[in-house]
Each structure stands twice: as structure tokens, then as C-alpha cells.
Protein backbone atom coordinates (compact mmCIF):
# COMPACT_ATOMS: atom_id res chain seq x y z
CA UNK A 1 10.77 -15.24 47.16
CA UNK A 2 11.12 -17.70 44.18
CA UNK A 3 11.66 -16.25 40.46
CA UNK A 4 8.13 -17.43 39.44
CA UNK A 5 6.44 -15.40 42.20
CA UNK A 6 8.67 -12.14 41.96
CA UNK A 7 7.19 -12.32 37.68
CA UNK A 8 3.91 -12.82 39.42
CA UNK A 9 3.72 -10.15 41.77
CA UNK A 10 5.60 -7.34 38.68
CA UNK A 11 2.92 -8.53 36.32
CA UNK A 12 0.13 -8.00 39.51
CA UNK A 13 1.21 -4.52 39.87
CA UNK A 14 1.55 -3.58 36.45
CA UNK A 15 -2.17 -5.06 35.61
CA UNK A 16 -3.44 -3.17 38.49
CA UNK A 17 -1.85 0.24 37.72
CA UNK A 18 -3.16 0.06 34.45
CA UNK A 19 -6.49 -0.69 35.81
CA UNK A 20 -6.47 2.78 37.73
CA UNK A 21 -5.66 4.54 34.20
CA UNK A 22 -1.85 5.31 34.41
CA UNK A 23 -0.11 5.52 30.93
CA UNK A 24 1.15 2.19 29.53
CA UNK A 25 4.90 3.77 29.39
CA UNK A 26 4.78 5.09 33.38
CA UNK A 27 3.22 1.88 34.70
CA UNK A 28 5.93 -1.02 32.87
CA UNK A 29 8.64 2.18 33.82
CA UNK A 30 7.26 2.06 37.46
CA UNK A 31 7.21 -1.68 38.01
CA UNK A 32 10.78 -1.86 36.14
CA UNK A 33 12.55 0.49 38.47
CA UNK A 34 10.62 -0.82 41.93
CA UNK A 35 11.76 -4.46 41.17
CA UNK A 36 15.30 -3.25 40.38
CA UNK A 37 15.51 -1.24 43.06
CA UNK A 38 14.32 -3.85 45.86
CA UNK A 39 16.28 -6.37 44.39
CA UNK A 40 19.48 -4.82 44.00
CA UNK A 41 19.13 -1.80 45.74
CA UNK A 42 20.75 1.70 44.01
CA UNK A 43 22.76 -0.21 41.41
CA UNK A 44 19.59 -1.46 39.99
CA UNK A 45 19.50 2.38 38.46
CA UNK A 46 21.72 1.36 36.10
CA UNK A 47 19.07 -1.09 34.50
CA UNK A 48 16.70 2.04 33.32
CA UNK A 49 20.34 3.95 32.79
CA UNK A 50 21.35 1.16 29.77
CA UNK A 51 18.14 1.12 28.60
CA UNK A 52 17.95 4.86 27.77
CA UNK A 53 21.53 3.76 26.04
CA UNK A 54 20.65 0.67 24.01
CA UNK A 55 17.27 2.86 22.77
CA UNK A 56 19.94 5.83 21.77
CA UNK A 57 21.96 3.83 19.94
CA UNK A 58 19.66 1.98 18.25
CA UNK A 59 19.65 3.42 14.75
CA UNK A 60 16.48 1.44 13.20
CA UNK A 61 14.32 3.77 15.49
CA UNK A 62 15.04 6.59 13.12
CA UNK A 63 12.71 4.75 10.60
CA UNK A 64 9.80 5.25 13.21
CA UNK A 65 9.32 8.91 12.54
CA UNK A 66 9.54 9.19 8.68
CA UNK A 67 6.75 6.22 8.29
CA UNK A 68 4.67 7.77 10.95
CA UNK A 69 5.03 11.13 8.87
CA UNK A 70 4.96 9.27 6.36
CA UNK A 71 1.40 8.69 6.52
CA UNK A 72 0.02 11.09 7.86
CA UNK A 73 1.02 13.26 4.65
CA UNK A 74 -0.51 10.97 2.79
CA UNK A 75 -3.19 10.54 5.17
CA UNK A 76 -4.22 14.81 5.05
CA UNK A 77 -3.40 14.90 1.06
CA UNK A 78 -6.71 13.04 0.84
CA UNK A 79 -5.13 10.31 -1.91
CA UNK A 80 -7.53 7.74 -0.05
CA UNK A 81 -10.62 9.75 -1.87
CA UNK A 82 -9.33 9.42 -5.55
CA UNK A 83 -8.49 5.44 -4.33
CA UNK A 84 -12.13 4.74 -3.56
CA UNK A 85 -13.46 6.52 -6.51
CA UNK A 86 -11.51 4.61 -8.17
CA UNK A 87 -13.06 0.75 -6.66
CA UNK A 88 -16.04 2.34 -7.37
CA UNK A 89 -16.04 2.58 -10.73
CA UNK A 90 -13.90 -0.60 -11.27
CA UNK A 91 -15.14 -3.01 -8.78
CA UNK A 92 -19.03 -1.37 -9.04
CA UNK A 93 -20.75 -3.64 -11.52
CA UNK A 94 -20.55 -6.77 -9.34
CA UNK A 95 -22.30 -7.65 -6.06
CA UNK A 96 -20.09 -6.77 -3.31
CA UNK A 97 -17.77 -5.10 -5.36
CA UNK A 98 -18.00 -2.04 -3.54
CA UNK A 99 -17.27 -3.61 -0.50
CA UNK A 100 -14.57 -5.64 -2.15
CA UNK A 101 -13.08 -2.46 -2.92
CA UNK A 102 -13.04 -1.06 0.30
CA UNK A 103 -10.83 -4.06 1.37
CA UNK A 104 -8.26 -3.31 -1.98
CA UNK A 105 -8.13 0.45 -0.56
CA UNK A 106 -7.68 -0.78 2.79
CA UNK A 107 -4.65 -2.81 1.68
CA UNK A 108 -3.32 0.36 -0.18
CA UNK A 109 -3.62 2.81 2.66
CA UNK A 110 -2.10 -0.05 5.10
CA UNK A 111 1.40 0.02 2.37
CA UNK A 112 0.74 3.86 2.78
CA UNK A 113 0.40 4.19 6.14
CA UNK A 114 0.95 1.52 8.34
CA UNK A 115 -1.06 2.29 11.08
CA UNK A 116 -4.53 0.35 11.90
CA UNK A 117 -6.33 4.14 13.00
CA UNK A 118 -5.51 5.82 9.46
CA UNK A 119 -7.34 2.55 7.99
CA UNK A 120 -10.60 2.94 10.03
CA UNK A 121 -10.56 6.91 10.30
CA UNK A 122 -10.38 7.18 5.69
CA UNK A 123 -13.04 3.52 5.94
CA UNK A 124 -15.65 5.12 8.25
CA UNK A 125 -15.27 8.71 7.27
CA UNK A 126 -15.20 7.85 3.04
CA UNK A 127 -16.34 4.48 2.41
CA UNK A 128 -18.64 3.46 5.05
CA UNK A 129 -21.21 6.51 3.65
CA UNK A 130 -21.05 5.87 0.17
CA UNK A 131 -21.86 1.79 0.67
CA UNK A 132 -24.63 2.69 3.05
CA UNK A 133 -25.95 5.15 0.58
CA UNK A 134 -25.66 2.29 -2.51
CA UNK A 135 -28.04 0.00 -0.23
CA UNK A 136 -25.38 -2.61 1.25
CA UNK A 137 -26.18 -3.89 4.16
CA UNK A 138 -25.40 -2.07 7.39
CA UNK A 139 -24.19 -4.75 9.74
CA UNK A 140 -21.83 -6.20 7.06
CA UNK A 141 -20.05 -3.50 5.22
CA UNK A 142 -19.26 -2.38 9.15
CA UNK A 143 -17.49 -5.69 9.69
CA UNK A 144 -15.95 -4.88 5.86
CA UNK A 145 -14.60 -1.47 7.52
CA UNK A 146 -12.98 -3.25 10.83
CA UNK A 147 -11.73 -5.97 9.04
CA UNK A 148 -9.85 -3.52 6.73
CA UNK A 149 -8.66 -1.41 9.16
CA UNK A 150 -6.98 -4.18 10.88
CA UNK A 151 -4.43 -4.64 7.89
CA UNK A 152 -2.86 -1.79 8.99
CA UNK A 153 -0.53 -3.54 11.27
CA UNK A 154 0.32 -6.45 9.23
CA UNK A 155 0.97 -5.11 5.60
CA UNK A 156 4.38 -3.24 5.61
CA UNK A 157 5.34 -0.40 6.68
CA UNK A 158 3.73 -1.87 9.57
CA UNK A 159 4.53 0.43 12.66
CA UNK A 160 3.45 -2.69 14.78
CA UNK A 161 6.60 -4.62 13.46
CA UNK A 162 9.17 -2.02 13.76
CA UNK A 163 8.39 -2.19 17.32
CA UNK A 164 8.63 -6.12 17.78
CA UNK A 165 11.37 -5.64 15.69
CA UNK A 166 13.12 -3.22 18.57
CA UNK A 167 11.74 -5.37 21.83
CA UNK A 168 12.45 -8.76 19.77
CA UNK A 169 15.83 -7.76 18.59
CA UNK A 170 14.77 -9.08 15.21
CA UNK A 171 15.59 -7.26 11.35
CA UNK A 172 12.71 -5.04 10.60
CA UNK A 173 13.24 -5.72 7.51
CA UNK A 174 12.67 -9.62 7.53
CA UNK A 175 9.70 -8.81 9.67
CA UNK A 176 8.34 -6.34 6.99
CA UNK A 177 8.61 -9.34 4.40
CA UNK A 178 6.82 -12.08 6.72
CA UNK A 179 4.08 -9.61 6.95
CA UNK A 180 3.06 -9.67 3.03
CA UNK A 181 2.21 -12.63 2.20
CA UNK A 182 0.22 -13.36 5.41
CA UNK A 183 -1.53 -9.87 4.93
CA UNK A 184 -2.38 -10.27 1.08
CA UNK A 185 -3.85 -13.72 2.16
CA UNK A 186 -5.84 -12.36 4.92
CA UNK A 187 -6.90 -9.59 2.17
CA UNK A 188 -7.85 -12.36 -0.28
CA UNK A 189 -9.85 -14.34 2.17
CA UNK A 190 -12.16 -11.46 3.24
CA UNK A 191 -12.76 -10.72 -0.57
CA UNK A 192 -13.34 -14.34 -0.86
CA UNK A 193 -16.00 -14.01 1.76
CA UNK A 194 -17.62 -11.24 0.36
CA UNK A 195 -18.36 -12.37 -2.63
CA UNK A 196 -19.24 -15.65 -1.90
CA UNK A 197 -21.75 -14.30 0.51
CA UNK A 198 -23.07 -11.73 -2.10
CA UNK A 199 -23.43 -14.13 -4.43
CA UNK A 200 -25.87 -16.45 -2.09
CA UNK A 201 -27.71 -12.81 -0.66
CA UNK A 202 -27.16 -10.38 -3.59
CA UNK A 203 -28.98 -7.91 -1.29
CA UNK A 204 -26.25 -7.78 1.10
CA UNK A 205 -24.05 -5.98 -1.58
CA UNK A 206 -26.16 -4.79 -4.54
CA UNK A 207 -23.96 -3.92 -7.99
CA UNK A 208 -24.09 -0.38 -8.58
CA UNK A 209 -25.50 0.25 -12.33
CA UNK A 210 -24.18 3.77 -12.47
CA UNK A 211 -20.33 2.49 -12.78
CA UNK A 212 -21.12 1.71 -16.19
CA UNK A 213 -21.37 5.22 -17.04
CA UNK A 214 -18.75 6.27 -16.51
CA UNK A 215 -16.37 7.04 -19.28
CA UNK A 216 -13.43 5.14 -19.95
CA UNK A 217 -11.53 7.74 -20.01
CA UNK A 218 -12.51 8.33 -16.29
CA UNK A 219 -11.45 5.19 -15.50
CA UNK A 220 -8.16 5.39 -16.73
CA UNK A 221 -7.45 8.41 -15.33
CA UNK A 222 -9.04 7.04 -11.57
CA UNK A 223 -6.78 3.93 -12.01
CA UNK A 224 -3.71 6.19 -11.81
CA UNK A 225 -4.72 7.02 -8.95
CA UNK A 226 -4.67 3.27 -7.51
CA UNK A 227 -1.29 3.26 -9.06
CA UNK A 228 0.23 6.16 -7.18
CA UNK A 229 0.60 4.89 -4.06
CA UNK A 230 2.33 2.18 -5.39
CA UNK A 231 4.71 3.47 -6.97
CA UNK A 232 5.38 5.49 -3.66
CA UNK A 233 5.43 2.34 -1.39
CA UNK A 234 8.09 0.79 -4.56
CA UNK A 235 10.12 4.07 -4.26
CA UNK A 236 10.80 2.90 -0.42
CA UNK A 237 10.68 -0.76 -0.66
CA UNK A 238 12.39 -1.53 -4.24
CA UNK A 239 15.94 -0.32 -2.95
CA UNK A 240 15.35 -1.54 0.67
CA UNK A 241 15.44 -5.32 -0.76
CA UNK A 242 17.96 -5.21 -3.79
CA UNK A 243 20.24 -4.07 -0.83
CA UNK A 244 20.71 -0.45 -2.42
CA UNK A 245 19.25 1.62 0.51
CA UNK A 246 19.39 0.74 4.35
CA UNK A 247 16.03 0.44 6.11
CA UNK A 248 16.39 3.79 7.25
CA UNK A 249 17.34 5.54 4.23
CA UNK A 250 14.40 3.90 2.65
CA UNK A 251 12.25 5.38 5.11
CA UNK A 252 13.47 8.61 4.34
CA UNK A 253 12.89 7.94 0.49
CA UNK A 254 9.41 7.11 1.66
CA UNK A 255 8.52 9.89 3.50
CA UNK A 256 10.05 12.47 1.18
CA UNK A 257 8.24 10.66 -1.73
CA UNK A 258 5.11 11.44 -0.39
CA UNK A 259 5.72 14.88 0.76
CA UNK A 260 7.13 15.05 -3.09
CA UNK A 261 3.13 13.38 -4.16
CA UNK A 262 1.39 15.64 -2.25
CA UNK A 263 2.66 19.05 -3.11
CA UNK A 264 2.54 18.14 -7.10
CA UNK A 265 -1.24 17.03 -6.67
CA UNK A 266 -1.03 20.91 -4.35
CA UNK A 267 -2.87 19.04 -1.42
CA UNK A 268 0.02 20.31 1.19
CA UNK A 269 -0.01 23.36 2.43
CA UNK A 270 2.01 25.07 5.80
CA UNK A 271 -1.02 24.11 7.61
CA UNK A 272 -0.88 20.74 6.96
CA UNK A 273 2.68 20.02 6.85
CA UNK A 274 3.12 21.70 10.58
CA UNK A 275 0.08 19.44 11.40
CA UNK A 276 1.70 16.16 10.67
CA UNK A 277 5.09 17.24 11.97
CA UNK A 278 3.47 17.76 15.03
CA UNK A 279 1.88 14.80 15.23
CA UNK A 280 4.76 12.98 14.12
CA UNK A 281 6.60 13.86 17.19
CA UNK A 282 4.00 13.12 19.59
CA UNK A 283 3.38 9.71 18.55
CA UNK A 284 6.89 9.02 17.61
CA UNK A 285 7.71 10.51 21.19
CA UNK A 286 4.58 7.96 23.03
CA UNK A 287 6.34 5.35 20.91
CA UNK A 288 10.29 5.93 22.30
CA UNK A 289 8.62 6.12 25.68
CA UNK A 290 6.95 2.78 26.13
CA UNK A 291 10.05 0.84 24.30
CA UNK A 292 12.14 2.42 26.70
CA UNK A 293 9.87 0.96 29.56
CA UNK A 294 9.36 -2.25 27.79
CA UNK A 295 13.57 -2.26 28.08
CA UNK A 296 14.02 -1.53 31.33
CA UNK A 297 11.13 -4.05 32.30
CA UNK A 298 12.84 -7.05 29.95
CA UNK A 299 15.99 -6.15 31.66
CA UNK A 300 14.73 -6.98 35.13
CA UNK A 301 13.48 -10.09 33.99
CA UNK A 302 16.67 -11.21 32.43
CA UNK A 303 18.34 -10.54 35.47
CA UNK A 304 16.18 -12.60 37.63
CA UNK A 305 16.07 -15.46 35.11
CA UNK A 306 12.48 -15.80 35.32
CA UNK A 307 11.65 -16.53 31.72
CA UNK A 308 13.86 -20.32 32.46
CA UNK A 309 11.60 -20.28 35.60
CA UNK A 310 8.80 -19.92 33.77
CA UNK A 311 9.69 -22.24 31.04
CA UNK A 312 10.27 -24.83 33.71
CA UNK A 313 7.34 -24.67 35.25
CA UNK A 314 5.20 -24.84 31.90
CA UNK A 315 7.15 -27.88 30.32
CA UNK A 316 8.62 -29.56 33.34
CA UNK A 317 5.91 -29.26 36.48
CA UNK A 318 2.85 -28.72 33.95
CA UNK A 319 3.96 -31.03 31.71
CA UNK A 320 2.68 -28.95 28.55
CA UNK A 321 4.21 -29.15 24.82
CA UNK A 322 5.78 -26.36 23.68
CA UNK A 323 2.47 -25.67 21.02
CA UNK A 324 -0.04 -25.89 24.19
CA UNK A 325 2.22 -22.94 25.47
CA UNK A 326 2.14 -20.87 22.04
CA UNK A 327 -1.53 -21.68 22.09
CA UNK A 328 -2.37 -20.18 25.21
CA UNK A 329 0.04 -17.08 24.31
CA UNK A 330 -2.12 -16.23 21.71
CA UNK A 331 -5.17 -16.39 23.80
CA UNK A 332 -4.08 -14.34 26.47
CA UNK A 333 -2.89 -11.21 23.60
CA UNK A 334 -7.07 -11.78 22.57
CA UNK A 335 -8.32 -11.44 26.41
CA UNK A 336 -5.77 -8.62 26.98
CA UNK A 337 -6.95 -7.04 23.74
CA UNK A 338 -10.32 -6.32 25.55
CA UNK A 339 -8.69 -3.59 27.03
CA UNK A 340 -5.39 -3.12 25.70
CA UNK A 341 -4.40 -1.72 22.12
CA UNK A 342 -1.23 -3.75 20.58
CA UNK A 343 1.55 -1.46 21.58
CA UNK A 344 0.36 -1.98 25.38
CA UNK A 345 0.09 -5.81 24.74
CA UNK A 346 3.54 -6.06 23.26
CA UNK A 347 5.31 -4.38 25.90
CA UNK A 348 3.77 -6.02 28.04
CA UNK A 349 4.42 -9.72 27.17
CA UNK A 350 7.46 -9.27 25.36
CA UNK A 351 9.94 -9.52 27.98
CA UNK A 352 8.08 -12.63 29.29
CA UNK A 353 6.56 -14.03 25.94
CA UNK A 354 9.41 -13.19 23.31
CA UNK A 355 12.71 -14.91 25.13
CA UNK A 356 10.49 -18.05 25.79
CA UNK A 357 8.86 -18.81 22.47
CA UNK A 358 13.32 -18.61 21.58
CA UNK A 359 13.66 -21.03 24.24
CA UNK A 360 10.64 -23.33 23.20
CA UNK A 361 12.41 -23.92 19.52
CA UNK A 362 10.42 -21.33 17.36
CA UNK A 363 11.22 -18.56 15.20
CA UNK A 364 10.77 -15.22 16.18
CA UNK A 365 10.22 -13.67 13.02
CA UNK A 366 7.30 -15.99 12.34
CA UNK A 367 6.29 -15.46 15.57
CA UNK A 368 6.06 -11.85 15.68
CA UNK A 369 3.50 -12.37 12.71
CA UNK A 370 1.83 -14.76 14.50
CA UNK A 371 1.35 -11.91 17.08
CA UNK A 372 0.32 -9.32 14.90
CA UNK A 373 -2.44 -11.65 13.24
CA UNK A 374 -3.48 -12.72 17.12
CA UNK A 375 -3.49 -8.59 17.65
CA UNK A 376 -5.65 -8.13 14.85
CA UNK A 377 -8.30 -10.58 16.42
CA UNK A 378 -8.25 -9.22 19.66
CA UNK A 379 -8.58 -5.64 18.56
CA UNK A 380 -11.96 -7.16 16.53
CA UNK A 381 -13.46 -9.08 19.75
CA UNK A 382 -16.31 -8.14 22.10
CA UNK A 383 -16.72 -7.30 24.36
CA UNK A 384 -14.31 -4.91 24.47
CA UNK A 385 -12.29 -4.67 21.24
CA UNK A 386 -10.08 -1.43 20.42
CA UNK A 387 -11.51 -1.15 16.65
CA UNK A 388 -15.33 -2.34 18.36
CA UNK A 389 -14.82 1.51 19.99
CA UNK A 390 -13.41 3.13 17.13
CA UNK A 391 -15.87 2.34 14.99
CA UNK A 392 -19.00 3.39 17.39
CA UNK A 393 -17.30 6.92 17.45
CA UNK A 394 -16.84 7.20 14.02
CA UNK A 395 -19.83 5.66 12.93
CA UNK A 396 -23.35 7.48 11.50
CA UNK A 397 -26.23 7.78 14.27
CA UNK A 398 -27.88 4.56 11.68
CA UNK A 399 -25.22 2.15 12.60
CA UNK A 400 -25.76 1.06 16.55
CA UNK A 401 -23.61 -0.54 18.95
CA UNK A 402 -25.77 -4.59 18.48
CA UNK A 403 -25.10 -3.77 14.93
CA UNK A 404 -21.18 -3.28 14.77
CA UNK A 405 -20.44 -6.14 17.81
CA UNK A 406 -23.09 -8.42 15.18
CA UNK A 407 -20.74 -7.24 12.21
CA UNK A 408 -17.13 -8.91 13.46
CA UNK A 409 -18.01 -12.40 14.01
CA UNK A 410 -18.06 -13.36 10.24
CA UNK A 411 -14.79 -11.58 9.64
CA UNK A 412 -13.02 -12.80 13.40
CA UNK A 413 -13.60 -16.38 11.62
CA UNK A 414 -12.02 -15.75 8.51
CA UNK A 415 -8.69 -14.37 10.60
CA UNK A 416 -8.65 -17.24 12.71
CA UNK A 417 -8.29 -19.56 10.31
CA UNK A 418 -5.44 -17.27 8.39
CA UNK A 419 -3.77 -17.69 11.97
CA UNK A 420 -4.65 -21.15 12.18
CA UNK A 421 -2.96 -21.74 8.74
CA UNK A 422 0.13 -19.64 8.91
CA UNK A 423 0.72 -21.64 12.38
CA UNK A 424 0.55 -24.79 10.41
CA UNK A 425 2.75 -23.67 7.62
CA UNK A 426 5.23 -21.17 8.24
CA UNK A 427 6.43 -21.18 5.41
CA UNK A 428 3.71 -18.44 4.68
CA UNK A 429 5.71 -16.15 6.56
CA UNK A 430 9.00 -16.78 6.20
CA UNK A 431 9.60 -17.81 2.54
CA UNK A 432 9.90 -14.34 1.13
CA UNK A 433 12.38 -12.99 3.55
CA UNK A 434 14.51 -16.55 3.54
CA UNK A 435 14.67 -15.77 -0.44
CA UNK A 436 15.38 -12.02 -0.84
CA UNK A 437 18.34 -12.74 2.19
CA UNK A 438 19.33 -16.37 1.50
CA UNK A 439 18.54 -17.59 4.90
């Protein structure tokens, strides 16, 4: 059997095991050792053997656990409440500006937490009431709450990128850079929206007239608030790039800085600290888990050569340009994120999709932005987008299911085209980590 239809036939198997419910981790795992095993009989242990290796001795991964813990200390010390208060009362006298705020505190608890759930658990549970209440419109400020969450995986400490960052074999680091300016444009362009939009149908967004009220001292004293997560995600990020710290020793500063935050402001208690060490563990363990599958399947692949094969048969017998083949990457991560959150869709294409956009000439740190913008849509699109799901659970009764597919579209639009333009200028991306390293 040729290299082309041994890919076909793992990637078959793997699709269909997934379609009968199996975890993500034991259905790459399975396929891995199967194929390794019928190719090279009982040496092909060894594959799933080194893999267990390279994942020990990768020292990066420590930096997995402290972010995850990271924020979900922050996450259960309720700093996300003081945060909106805070838009509210700054960003209230304006049409929109209570949506536009939701999209600032998105952006802060994405450089608190790095995860896309924490975004659209504190958006539905804290701001999605309060702009309902203040008359916004329904359908939009639910697009407002999706599109915010999203940021999650793109603004740094991205949990996303630490894990291209292991399957890519790329600095975490650099990765953590090319995500900022790409996610503080995709930030700016869905505040751009919104108040373009509320300016043309005020009614959509109306200003709230009670934020004038409000003291000044109040607002002040609220804006600290806004501050203090900044000055915890500079505390981990401020060494990191002057070269003081090591990633990993930055993501213990992190982590520690917010435990630090949280028992000043007396919002941790036992309860609460045993709850997010638990949870740490179990998502940090899911995470070690699927990499370790995603190894062992990449492994297989680069022993049977199939991503030249592949290559070959997409530049030489189909005759397509190397762009046609990024192009139709990024549409297959948006009809695989119908039914696949982004950790499933990276290990899954990585060990096909990562060596071959190498091969085709481009860079993989842009690229692995490129990905995380292309997850961000897919998680957004009907008919059967991750966040689409989230948000029906979380929603109130009010808000149905026409109203939060309706809600995307506007928002889906304004991420294409930030995809569209960091794929015509990388230099979005890549810039700030070619200046703080000299590349």
C-alpha cells in the first residue's frame, strides 16, 4: 500500500472512532500504535515508548500547569466582577460602550487566563445580564460575548499556543509574542464594529445615563481594578522578554502572583484553592495525554514519509501553489471545528499539516497564529460551533438558539478579514518577536 493511502486509511479510522465518541487522546493513541504495529511489527512499541520520553523531558510543559492554575485563581477570586464594573462606569456614557467594554474585559481575562471557556463562562454569567438589563440588543451583545470569548486563545498566556508550541517544536515564547498584536487588532476591529454600528442604530447599544453618577472617586478606585491584572500579567511577562526569567519561571511568577492578588483582596480560601488545584491537574493531565498521542501519531507519519507524499501529490500531480494548499488548510480546521474543539483539531492535523506548511516555504510561528485565528472562526460557525453550544447552555431562557446562530455572522466577518490580513502581511505577527529576539 502506497504512503498516501496508509495517511488515508489512519486519518479514516481516527475520524470514525471519534465519530462513535472515544476520547480525542485514546483514538490518535489507538491509530498511532495499530499503524506502528502493522508496519513494523513489535519494534514499532518503541514509537509510543520515545514519545512518553521526548514529553518527559520536555521542560516547557511545566509552564502548562501554573497558567492553567493560573487562571483559574483568578478566575474563582471573582477579579472579572470589579473589571466590568469598572467598563461600566467608564465606557457607559456612549452607545455601545457597554458592549465595548465587555470586549476590553474580555481582552483582560484572556492575559489572565488564557483559556477561551473562562472568557465565555465570566461574559455570559456577568456581562451578558447586565447589557440585557440596560436594553442592548439581544442578538448582538450575544455575538459581543462569543466574539470575546474567542480571544482567549490568541492573547498570551494562550494555552492554545503552548501546545502548538510542543507539537510544532516552536519557542512558546515567540509564539506568545505573534499572538499580541494579531489579538489586540482583532480586539480593535470588533470595537470598531460596535460602535460604528451603534452609531447608525443607537438602539442596538443605548448609553447608560446612570454612569454619570457615579463619583469620581468611584471611578478611580474601579480603574485600579482594570489595572490589577495588568500589573499581574507584567509581573510574568516583563522578565520573560528582558531575558531575566525563563518561560517557566515566569509562569511560576504568574501563578504565584495571583495566588499573592487573591488572598490580599481575601477572595481565596481552602475551598477554593483545593478547587483549582484539582482542576489544574485534571486538565493539565487531559492536556499531557493528547500531546502524548499527537507524538506518537506524528512519529508514525515521519516514519512512513507521508507528509513528502502528500506534498507531492498536492504540488506535483495536483498542480496546486503552495497558498491554494494553506488555503484549503484553513478551511478544513473551520469544517472540523463543527465538531471538534481546537486541542482535538491540532492534534489532529499537526503531524500532517505542521511538517508540510515547513516544507511549502512558510513560517511556523506565523502559521501557528494563522491557526489559532482559523480556530477562533471555526469555534464561532454554525452549524455546529464549540462556543455556538457554550453559549446556549449558559445563556438566559430570553436568548434562543435562531438568536445566538443570527448573532456570529457579523463578528465571523470581522475575523475573517483579521485572518485575511495577517495572511497578507505577516509582518503582523512576527515583528514583535523578530525585535525583542533579533531574528
Amino acid at each position: 500500500m502506497s504512503q498516501e493511502y496508509i495517511a488515508i486509511f489512519m486519518f479514516a479510522l481516527m475520524m470514525l472512532m471519534l465519530f462513535t465518541g472515544q476520547r480525542v487522546f485514546g483514538a490518535i493513541g489507538a491509530v498511532a500504535t495499530i499503524a506502528a504495529l502493522a508496519l513494523w511489527g513489535t519494534g514499532g512499541q518503541d514509537i509510543t515508548f520515545s514519545a512518553a520520553m521526548k514529553l518527559m523531558k520536555w521542560y516547557p510543559l511545566l509552564t502548562l500547569p501554573m497558567f492553567i492554575f493560573m487562571g483559574y485563581v483568578l478566575s474563582e477570586s471573582r477579579l472579572a466582577d470589579d473589571l466590568y464594573r469598572m467598563f461600566h462606569v467608564w465606557m457607559g456614557p456612549i452607545n455601545g460602550g457597554l458592549a465595548i467594554g465587555t470586549i476590553g474585559l474580555m481582552v483582560l481575562v484572556s492575559a489572565m487566563n488564557g483559556l477561551s471557556v473562562a472568557g465565555m463562562a465570566i461574559g455570559a454569567t456577568i456581562a451578558l445580564p447586565e447589557l440585557l438589563r440596560r436594553g442592548y440588543d439581544k442578538t448582538m451583545v450575544t455575538g459581543v460575548i462569543q466574539a470575546g470569548s474567542s480571544l482567549g486563545i490568541l492573547v498570551p498566556p494562550s494555552v492554545v499556543l503552548v501546545l502548538y508550541a510542543m507539537i510544532a517544536r516552536q519557542p512558546v515564547g515567540q509564539l506568545w509574542l505573534a499572538g499580541i498584536v494579531p489579538g489586540l487588532m482583532m480586539a480593535a476591529l470588533f470595537i470598531l464594529y460596535i460602535w460604528v454600528r451603534c452609531r447608525i442604530q443607537p438602539q442596538l447599544g443605548p448609553a447608560m445615563e446612570d454612569a454619570h453618577e457615579v463619583p469620581r472617586a468611584e471611578k478611580i478606585r474601579l480603574l485600579g481594578a482594570g489595572v490589577l491584572p495588568l500589573i499581574i500579567f507584567a509581573a510574568m511577562m516583563v522578565p520573560f522578554v528582558n531575558g531575566w526569567t525563563s518561560l517557566v519561571e515566569s509562569s511560576a511568577i504568574g501563578a504565584l502572583t495571583a495566588l499573592f492578588v487573591s488572598v490580599v483582596k481575601r477572595r481565596m480560601t481552602w475551598k477554593i484553592f483545593e478547587d483549582c488545584t484539582k482542576q489544574t491537574l485534571m486538565i493539565s493531565c487531559m492536556f499531557m495525554w493528547i500531546i502524548l498521542a499527537a507524538l506518537g501519531f506524528g512519529a508514525v507519519f515521519d516514519g512512513l514519509g507521508a507528509v513528502k507524499a502528500i506534498e507531492n501529490l498536492f504540488t506535483d500531480q495536483l498542480g496546486l501553489s503552495p497558498w491554494m494548499i494553506l488555503i484549503l488548510m484553513q478551511l478544513s480546521f473551520i469544517v472540523m471545528g463543527t465538531f471538534l474543539d481546537d486541542t482535538a483539531m491540532l492534534v489532529i492535523v499537526a503531524p500532517l499539516y505542521v511538517p508540510l506548511v515547513g516544507e511549502l516555504g512558510f513560517d511556523l510561528i506565523w502559521y501557528g497564529v494563522l491557526y489559532t485565528i482559523t480556530t477562533q472562526i471555526a469555534y464561532m460557525t454554525p452549524p455546529f460551533g464549540y462556543n455556538l453550544f457554550l453559549m446556549r447552555a449558559m445563556a438566559p431562557p430570553e436568548i434562543g438558539l435562531k438568536d445566538i446562530y443570527t448573532s456570529i455572522f457579523p463578528f465571523v466577518a470581522v475575523m475573517v478579514l483579521a485572518l485575511t490580513i495577517v495572511m497578507i502581511f505577516p509582518e503582523i505577527a512576527l515583528w514583535l518577536p523578530g525585535y525583542v529576539y533579533g531574528n
